[in-house]
C-alpha atoms as a PDB file:
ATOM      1  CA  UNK A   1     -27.566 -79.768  -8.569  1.00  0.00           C
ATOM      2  CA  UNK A   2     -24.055 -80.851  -8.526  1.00  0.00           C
ATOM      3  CA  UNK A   3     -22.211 -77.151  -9.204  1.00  0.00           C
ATOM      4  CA  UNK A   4     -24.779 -76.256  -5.816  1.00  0.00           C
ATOM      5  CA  UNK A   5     -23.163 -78.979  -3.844  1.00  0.00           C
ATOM      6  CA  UNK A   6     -19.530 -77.995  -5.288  1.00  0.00           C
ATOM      7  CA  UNK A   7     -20.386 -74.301  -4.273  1.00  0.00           C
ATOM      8  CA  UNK A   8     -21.439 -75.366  -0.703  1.00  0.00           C
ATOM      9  CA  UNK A   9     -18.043 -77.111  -0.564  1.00  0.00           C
ATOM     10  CA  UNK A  10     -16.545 -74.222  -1.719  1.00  0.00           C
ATOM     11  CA  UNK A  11     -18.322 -71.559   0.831  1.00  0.00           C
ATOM     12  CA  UNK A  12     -17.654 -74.031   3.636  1.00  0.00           C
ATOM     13  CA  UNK A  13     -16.170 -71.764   6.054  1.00  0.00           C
ATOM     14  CA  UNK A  14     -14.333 -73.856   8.694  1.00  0.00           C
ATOM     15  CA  UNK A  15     -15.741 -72.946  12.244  1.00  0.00           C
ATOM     16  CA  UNK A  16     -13.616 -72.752  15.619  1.00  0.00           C
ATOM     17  CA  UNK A  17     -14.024 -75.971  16.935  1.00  0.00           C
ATOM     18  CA  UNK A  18     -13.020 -77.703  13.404  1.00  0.00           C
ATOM     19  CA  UNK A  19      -9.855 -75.271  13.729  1.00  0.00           C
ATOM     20  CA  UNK A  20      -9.070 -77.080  16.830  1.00  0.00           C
ATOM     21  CA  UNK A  21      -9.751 -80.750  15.523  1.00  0.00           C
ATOM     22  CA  UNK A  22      -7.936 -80.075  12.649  1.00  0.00           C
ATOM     23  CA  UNK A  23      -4.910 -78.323  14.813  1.00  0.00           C
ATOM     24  CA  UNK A  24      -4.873 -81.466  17.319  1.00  0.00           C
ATOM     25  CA  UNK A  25      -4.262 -83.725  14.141  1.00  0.00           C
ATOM     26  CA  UNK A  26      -1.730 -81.939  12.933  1.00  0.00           C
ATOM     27  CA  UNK A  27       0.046 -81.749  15.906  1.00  0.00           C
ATOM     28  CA  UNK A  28      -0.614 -85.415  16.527  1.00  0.00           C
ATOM     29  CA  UNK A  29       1.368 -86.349  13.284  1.00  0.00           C
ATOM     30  CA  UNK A  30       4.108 -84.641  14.404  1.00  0.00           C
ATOM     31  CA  UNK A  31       4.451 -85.991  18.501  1.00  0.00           C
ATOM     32  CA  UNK A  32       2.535 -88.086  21.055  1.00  0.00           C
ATOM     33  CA  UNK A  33       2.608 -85.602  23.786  1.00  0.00           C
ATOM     34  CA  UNK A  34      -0.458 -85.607  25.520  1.00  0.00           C
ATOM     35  CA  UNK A  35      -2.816 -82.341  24.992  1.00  0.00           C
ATOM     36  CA  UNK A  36      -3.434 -80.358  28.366  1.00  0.00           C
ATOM     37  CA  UNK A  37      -5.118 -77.498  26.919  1.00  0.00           C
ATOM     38  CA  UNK A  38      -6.396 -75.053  24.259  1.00  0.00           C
ATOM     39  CA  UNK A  39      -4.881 -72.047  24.853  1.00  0.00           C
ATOM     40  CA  UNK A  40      -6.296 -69.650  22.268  1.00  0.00           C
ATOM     41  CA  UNK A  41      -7.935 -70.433  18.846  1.00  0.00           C
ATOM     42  CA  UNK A  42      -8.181 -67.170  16.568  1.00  0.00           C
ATOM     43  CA  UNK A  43      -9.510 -66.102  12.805  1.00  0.00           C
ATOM     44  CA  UNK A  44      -7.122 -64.766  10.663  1.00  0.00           C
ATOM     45  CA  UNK A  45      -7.889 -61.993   8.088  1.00  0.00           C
ATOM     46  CA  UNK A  46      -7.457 -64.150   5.362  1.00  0.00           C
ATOM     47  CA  UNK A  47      -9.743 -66.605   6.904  1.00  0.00           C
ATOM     48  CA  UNK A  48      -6.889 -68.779   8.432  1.00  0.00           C
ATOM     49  CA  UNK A  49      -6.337 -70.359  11.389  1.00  0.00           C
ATOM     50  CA  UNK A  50      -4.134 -69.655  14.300  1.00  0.00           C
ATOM     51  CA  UNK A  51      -4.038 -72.247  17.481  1.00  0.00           C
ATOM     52  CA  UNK A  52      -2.125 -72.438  20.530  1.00  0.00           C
ATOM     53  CA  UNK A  53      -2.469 -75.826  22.154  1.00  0.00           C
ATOM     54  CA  UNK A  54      -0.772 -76.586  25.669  1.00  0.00           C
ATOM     55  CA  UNK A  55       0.805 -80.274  25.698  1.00  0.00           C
ATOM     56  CA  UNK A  56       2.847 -81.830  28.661  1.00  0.00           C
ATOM     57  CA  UNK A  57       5.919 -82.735  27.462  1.00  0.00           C
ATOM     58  CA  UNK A  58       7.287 -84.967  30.884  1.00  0.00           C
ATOM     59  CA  UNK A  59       5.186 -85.440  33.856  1.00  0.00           C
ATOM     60  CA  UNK A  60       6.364 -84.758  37.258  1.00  0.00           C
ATOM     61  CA  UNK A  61       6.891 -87.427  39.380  1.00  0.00           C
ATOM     62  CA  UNK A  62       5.111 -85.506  42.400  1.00  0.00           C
ATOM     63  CA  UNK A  63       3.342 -82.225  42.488  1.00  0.00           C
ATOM     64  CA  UNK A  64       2.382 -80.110  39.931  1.00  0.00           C
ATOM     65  CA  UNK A  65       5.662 -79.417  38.781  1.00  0.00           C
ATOM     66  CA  UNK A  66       5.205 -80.974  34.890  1.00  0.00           C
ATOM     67  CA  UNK A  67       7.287 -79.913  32.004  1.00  0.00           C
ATOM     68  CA  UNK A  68       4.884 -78.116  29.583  1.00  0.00           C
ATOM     69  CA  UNK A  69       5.351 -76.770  25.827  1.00  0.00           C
ATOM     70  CA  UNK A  70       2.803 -74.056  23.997  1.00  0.00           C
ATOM     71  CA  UNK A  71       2.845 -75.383  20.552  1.00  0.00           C
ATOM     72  CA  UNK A  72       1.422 -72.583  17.736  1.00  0.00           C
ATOM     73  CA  UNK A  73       0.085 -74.069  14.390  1.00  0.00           C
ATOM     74  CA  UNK A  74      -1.342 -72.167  12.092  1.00  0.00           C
ATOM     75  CA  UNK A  75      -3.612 -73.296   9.328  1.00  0.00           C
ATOM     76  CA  UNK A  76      -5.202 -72.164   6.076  1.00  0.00           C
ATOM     77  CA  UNK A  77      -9.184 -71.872   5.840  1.00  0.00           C
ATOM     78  CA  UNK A  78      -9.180 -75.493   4.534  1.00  0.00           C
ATOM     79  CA  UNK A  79      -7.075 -76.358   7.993  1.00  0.00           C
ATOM     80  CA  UNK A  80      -3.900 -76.817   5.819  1.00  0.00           C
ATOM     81  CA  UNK A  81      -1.120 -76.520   8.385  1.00  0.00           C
ATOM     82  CA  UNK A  82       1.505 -74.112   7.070  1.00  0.00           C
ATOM     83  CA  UNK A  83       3.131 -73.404  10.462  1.00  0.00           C
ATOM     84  CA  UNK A  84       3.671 -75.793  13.671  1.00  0.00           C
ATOM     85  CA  UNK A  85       6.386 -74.138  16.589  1.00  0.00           C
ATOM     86  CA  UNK A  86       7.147 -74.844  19.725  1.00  0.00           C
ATOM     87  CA  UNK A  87       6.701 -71.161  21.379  1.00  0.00           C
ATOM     88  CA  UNK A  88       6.928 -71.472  25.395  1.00  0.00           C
ATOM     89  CA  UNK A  89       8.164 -74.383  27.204  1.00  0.00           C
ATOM     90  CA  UNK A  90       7.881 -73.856  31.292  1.00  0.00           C
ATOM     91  CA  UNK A  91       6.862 -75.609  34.686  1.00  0.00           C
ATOM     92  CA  UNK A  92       3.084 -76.023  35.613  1.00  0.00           C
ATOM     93  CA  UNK A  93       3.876 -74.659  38.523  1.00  0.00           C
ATOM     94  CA  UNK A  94       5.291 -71.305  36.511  1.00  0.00           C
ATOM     95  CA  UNK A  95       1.451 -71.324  34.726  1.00  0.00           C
ATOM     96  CA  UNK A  96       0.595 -67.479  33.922  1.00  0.00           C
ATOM     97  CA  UNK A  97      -2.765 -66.999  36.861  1.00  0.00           C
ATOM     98  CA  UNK A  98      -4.437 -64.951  34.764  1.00  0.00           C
END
């Protein structure tokens, strides 16, 4: 019974929303900038884990004119980091409409 639990362990494929929990934590380690957003969670081929989570990294005083930074962390299939980067720092106001 125990080498069916260890397999199950094993076979444990992390799912999207463990990606992003996982993600989150590593990024938390690493700052305390609020999160604003996911802005893309994706599968790798190798069964990986790439994230892109929005944080804001100095709120405006008025408007919506708050600093934001894209951070990208990628992860192994055991949500491993291997990769945190800052990729895109801009304006809220300069927020892609699509």
């Amino acid at each position: 019974m125990k080498l069916e639990s260890a397999r199950a362990v094993e076979s444990h494929r992390m799912t999207m929303v463990e990606a992003i929990v996982q993600a989150r934590a590593a990024l938390g380690t690493m700052t305390t900038l609020a999160v604003d957003a996911i802005g893309r969670c994706e599968r790798q081929a190798n069964g990986g884990w790439t994230v892109k989570i929005d944080v804001i990294e100095s709120m405006a005083r008025m408007g919506d004119n708050d600093l934001l930074a894209t951070f990208e962390i990628e992860m192994d299939g055991e949500g491993e980091p291997l990769r945190i980067e800052r990729i895109r720092r801009y304006r809220r106001e300069d927020r892609d409409q699509s």
